[in-house]
N, C-alpha and C. Protein backbone atom coordinates (compact mmCIF):
# COMPACT_ATOMS: atom_id res chain seq x y z
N UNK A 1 8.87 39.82 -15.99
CA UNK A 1 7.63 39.34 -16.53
C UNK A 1 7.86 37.97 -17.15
N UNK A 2 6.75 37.13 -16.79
CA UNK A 2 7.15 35.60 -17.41
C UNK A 2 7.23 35.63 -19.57
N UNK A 3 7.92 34.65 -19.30
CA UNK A 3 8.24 34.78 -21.13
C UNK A 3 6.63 34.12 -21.36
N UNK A 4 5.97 34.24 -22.39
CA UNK A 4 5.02 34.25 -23.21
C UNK A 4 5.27 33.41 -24.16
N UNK A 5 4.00 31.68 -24.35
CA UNK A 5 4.20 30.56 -24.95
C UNK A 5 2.89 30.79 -26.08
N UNK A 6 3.24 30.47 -27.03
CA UNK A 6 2.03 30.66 -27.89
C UNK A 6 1.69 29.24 -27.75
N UNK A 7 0.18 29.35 -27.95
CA UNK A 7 -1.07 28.50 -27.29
C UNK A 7 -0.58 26.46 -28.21
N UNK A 8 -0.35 27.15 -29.54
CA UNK A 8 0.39 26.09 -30.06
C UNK A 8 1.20 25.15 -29.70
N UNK A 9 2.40 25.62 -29.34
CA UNK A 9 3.27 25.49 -28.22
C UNK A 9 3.01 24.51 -27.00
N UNK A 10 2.41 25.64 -26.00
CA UNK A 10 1.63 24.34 -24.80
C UNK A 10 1.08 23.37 -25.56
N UNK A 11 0.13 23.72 -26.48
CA UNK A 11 -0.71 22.10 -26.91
C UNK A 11 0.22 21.06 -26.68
N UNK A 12 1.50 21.11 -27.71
CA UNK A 12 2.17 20.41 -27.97
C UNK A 12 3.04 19.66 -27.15
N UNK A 13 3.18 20.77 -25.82
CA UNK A 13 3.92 20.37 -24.93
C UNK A 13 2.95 19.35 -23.81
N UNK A 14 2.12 19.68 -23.91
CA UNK A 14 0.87 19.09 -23.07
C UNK A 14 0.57 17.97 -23.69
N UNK A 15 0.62 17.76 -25.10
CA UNK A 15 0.37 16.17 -25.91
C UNK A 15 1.52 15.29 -25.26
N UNK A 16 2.94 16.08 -25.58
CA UNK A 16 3.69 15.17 -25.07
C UNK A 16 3.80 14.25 -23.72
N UNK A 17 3.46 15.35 -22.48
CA UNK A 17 3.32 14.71 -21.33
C UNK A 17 2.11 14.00 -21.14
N UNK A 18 0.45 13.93 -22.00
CA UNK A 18 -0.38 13.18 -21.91
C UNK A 18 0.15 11.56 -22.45
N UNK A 19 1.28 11.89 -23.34
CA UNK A 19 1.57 10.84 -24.36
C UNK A 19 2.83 9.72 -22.89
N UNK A 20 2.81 10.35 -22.35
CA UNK A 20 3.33 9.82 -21.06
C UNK A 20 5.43 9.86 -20.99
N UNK A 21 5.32 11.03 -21.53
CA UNK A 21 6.82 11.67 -21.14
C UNK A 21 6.80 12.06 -20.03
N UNK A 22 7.82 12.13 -19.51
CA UNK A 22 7.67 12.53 -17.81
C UNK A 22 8.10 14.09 -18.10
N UNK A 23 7.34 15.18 -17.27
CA UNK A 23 7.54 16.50 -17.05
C UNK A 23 8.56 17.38 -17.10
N UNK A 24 9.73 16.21 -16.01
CA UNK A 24 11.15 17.07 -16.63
C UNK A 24 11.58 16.85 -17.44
N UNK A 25 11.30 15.65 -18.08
CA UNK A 25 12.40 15.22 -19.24
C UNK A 25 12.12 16.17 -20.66
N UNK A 26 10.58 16.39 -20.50
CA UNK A 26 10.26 17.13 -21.80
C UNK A 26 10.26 18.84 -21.21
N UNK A 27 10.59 19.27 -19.82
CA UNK A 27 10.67 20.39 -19.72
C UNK A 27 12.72 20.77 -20.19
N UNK A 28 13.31 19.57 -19.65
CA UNK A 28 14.40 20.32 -20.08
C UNK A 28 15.02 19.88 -21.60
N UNK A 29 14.36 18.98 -21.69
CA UNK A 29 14.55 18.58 -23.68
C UNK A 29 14.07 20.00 -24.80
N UNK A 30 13.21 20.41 -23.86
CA UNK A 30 12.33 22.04 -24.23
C UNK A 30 12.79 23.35 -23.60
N UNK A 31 14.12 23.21 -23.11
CA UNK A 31 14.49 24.19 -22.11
C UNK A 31 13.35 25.45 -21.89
N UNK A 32 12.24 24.80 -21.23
CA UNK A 32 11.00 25.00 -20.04
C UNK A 32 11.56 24.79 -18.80
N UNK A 33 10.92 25.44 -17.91
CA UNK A 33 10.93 25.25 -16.68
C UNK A 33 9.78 24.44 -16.20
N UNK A 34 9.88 23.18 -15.35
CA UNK A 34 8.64 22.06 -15.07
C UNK A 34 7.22 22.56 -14.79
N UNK A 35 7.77 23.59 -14.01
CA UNK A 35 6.59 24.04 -13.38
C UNK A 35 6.09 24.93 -14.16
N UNK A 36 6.20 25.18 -15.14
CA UNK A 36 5.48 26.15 -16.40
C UNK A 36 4.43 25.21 -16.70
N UNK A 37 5.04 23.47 -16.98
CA UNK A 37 4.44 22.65 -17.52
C UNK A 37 2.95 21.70 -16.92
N UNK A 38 3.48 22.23 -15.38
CA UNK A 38 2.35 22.04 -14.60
C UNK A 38 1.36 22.61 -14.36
N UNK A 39 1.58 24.13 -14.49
CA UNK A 39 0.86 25.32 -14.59
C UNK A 39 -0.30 25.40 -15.78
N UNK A 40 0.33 24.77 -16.77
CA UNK A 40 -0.57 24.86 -18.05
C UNK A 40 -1.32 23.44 -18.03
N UNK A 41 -0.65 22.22 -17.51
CA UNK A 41 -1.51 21.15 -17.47
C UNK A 41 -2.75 21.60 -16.20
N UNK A 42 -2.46 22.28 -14.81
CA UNK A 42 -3.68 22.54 -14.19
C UNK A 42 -4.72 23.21 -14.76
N UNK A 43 -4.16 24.16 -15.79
CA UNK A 43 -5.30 25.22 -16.44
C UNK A 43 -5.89 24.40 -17.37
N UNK A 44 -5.65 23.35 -18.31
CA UNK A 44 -5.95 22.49 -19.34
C UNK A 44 -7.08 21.82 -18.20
N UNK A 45 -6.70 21.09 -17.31
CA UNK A 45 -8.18 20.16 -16.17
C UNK A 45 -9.08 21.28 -16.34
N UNK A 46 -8.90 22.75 -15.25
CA UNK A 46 -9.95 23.44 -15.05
C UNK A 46 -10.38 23.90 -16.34
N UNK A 47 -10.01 23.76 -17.52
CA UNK A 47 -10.70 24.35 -19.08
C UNK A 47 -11.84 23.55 -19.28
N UNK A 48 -11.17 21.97 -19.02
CA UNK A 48 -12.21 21.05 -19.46
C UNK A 48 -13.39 20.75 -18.20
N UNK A 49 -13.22 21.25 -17.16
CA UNK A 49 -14.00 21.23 -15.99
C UNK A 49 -13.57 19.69 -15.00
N UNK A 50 -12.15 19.55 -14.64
CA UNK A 50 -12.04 18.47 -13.85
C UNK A 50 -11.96 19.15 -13.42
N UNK A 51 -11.52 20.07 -12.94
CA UNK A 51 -10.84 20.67 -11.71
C UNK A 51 -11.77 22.07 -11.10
N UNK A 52 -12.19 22.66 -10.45
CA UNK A 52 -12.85 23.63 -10.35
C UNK A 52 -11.81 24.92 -10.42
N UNK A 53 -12.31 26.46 -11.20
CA UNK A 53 -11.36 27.23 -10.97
C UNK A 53 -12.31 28.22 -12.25
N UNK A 54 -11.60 28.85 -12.54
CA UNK A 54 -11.76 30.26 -13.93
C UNK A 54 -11.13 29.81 -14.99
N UNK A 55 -11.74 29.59 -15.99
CA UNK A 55 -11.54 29.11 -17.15
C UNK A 55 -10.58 29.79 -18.18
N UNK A 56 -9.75 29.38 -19.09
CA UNK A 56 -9.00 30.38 -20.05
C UNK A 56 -10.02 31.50 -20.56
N UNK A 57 -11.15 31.21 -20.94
CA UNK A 57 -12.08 32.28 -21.87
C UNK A 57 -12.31 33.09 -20.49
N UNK A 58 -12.60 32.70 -19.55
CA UNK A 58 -13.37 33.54 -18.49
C UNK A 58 -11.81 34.53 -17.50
N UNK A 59 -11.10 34.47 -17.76
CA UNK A 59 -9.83 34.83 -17.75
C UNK A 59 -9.20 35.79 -18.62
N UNK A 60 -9.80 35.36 -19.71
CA UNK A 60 -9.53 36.52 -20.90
C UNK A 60 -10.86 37.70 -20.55
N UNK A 61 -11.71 37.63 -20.48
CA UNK A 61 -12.89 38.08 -20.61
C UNK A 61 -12.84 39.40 -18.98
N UNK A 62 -12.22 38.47 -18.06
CA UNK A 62 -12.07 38.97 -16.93
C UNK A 62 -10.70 40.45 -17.45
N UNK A 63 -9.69 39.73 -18.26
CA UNK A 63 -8.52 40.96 -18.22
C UNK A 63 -9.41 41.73 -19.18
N UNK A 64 -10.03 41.32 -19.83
CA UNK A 64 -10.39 42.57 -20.83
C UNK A 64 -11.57 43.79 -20.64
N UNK A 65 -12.52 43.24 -19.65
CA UNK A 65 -13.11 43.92 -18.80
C UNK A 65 -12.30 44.67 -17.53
N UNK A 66 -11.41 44.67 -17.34
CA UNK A 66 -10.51 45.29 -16.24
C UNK A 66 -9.42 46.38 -17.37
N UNK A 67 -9.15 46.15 -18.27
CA UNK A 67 -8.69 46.88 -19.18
C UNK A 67 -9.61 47.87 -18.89
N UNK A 68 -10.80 47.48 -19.78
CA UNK A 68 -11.93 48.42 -20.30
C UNK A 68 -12.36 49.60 -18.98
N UNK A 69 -12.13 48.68 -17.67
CA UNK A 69 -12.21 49.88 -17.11
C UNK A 69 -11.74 50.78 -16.33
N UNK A 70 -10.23 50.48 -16.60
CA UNK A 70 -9.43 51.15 -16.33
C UNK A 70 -9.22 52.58 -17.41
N UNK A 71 -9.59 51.80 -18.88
CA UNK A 71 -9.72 53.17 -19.89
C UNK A 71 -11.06 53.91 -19.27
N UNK A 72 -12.17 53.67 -18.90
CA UNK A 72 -13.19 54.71 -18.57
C UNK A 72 -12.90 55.15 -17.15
N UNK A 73 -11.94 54.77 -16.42
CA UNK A 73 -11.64 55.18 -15.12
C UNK A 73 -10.55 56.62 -15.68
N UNK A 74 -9.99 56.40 -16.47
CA UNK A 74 -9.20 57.20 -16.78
C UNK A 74 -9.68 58.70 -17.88
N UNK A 75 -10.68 58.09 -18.35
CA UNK A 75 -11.35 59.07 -19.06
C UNK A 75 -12.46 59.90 -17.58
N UNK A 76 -12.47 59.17 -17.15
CA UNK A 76 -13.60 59.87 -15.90
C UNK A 76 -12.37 61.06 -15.04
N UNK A 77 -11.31 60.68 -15.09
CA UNK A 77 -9.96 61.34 -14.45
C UNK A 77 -9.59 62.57 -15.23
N UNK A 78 -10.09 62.20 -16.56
CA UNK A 78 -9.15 63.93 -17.19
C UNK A 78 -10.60 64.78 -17.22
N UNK A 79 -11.61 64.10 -17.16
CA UNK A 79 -12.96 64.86 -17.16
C UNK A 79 -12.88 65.59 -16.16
N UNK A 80 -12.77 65.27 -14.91
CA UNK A 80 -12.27 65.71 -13.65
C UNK A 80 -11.70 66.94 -13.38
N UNK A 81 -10.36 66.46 -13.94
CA UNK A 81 -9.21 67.17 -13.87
C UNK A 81 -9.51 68.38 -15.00
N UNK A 82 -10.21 68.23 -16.01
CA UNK A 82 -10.39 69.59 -17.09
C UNK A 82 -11.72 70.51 -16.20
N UNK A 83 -12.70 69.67 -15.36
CA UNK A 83 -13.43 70.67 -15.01
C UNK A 83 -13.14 71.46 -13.75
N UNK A 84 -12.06 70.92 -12.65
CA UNK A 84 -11.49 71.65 -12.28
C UNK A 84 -10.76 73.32 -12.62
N UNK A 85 -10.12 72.12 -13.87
CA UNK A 85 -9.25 73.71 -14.12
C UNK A 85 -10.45 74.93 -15.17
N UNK A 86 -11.11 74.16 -15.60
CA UNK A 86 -12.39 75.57 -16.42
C UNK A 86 -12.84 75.70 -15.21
N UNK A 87 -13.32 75.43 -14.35
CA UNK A 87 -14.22 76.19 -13.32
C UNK A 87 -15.48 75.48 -13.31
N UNK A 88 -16.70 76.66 -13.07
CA UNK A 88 -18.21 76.20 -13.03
C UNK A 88 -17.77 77.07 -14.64
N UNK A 89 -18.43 76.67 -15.61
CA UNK A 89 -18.71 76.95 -17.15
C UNK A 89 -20.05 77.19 -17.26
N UNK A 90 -20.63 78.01 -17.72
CA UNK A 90 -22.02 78.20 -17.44
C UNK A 90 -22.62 77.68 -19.05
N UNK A 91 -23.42 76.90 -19.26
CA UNK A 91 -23.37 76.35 -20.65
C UNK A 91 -24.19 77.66 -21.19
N UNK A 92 -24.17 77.70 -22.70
CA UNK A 92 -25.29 78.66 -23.58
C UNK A 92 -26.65 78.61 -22.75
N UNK A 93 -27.12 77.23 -22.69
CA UNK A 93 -28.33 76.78 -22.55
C UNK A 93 -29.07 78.18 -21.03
N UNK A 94 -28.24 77.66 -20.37
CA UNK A 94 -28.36 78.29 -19.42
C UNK A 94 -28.29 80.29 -18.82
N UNK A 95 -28.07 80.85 -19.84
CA UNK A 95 -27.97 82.28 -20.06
C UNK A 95 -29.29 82.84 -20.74
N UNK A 96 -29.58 83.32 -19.87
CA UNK A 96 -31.56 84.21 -20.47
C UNK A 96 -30.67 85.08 -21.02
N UNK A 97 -31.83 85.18 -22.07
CA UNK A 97 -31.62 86.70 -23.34
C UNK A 97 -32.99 87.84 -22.84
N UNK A 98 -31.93 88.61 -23.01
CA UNK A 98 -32.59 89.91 -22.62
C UNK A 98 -33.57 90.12 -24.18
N UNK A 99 -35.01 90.34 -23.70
CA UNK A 99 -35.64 90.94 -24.91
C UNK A 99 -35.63 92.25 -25.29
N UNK A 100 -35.76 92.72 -26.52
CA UNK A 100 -35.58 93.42 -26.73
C UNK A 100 -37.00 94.73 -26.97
């Protein structure tokens, strides 16, 4: 799994190369890998809309809705799986009373 840059971080690394450091020099002065540095400068264009693509917020928004429904996919799974194993359950509702 890729190592994880707090957002701080890129800024900073991204000022530098706007500030006109060249890519490797501040990727290995930062022992980064370049192409980390390119990766986050393409996502920085498409944030601000040079570039066309899915935005950081719309990216977040996207994993967190895919989270979300993977938890109700999974709640729909033990629902499943519990009414299997009870059977048909006949609720209260459904049982006439004998009068008396």
């Amino acid at each position: 799994m890729p190592k994880r840059y707090p957002a701080e971080f890129r800024r900073k690394v991204l000022d530098l190369v706007a500030a006109g450091r060249p890519v490797a020099q501040v990727a290995a002065d930062l022992d980064i890998r370049d192409q980390t540095i390119y990766v986050w400068r393409r996502q920085e264009l498409i944030d601000t809309g040079q570039l066309p693509g899915t935005t950081s917020t719309e990216n977040a928004e996207l994993t967190a809705a895919r989270k979300r429904i993977a938890e109700l996919e999974a709640g729909v799974a033990i629902h499943r799986r519990a009414a299997q194993l009870l059977g048909e359950v006949v609720s209260p509702k459904d049982v006439t009373r004998r009068s008396r």
